[in-house]
Protein backbone atom coordinates (compact mmCIF):
# COMPACT_ATOMS: atom_id res chain seq x y z
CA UNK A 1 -54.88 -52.74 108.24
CA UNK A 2 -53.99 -48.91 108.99
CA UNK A 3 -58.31 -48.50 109.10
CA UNK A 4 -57.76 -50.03 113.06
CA UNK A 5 -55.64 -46.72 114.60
CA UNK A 6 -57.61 -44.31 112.65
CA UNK A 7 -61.18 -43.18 114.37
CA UNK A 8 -64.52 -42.82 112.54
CA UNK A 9 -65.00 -40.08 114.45
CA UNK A 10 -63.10 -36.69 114.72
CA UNK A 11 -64.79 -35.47 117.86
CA UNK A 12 -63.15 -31.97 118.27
CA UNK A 13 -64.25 -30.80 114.85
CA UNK A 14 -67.81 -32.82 115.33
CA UNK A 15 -68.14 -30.93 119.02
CA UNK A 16 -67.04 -27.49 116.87
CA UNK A 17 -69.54 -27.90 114.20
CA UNK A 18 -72.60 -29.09 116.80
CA UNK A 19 -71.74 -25.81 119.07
CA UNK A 20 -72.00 -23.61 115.90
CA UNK A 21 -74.74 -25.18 115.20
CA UNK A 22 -76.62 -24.81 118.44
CA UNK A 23 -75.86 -21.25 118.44
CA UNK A 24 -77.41 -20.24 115.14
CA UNK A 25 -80.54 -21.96 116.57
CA UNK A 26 -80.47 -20.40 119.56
CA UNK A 27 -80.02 -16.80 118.13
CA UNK A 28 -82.77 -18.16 115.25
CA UNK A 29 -85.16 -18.34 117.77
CA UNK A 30 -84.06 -15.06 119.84
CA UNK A 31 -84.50 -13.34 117.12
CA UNK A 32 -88.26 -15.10 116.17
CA UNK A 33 -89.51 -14.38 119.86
CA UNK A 34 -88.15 -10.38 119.32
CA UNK A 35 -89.99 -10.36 116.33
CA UNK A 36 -93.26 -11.79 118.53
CA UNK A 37 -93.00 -9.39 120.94
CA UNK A 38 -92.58 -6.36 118.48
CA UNK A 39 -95.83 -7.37 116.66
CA UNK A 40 -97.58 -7.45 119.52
CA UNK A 41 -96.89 -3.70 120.26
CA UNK A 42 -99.32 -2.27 117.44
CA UNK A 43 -102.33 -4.25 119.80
């Protein structure tokens, strides 16, 4: 069976895509708390 040497998981492009992934939340909610903050100007 060639399944055996192959792995299920292809951690370098599974660490990529998680990272990416992380960073558009992270700028997501940057860019909700800026909008916060800005509406809370016109007080």
């Amino acid at each position: 069976m060639k399944l055996i040497g192959i792995s299920l998981v292809d951690w370098s492009n599974g660490i990529i895509m998680i990272a990416v992934f992380i960073l558009v939340v992270i700028a997501l909610i940057a860019i909700l708390v800026s909008l916060m903050n800005s509406g809370k100007k016109s007080e």
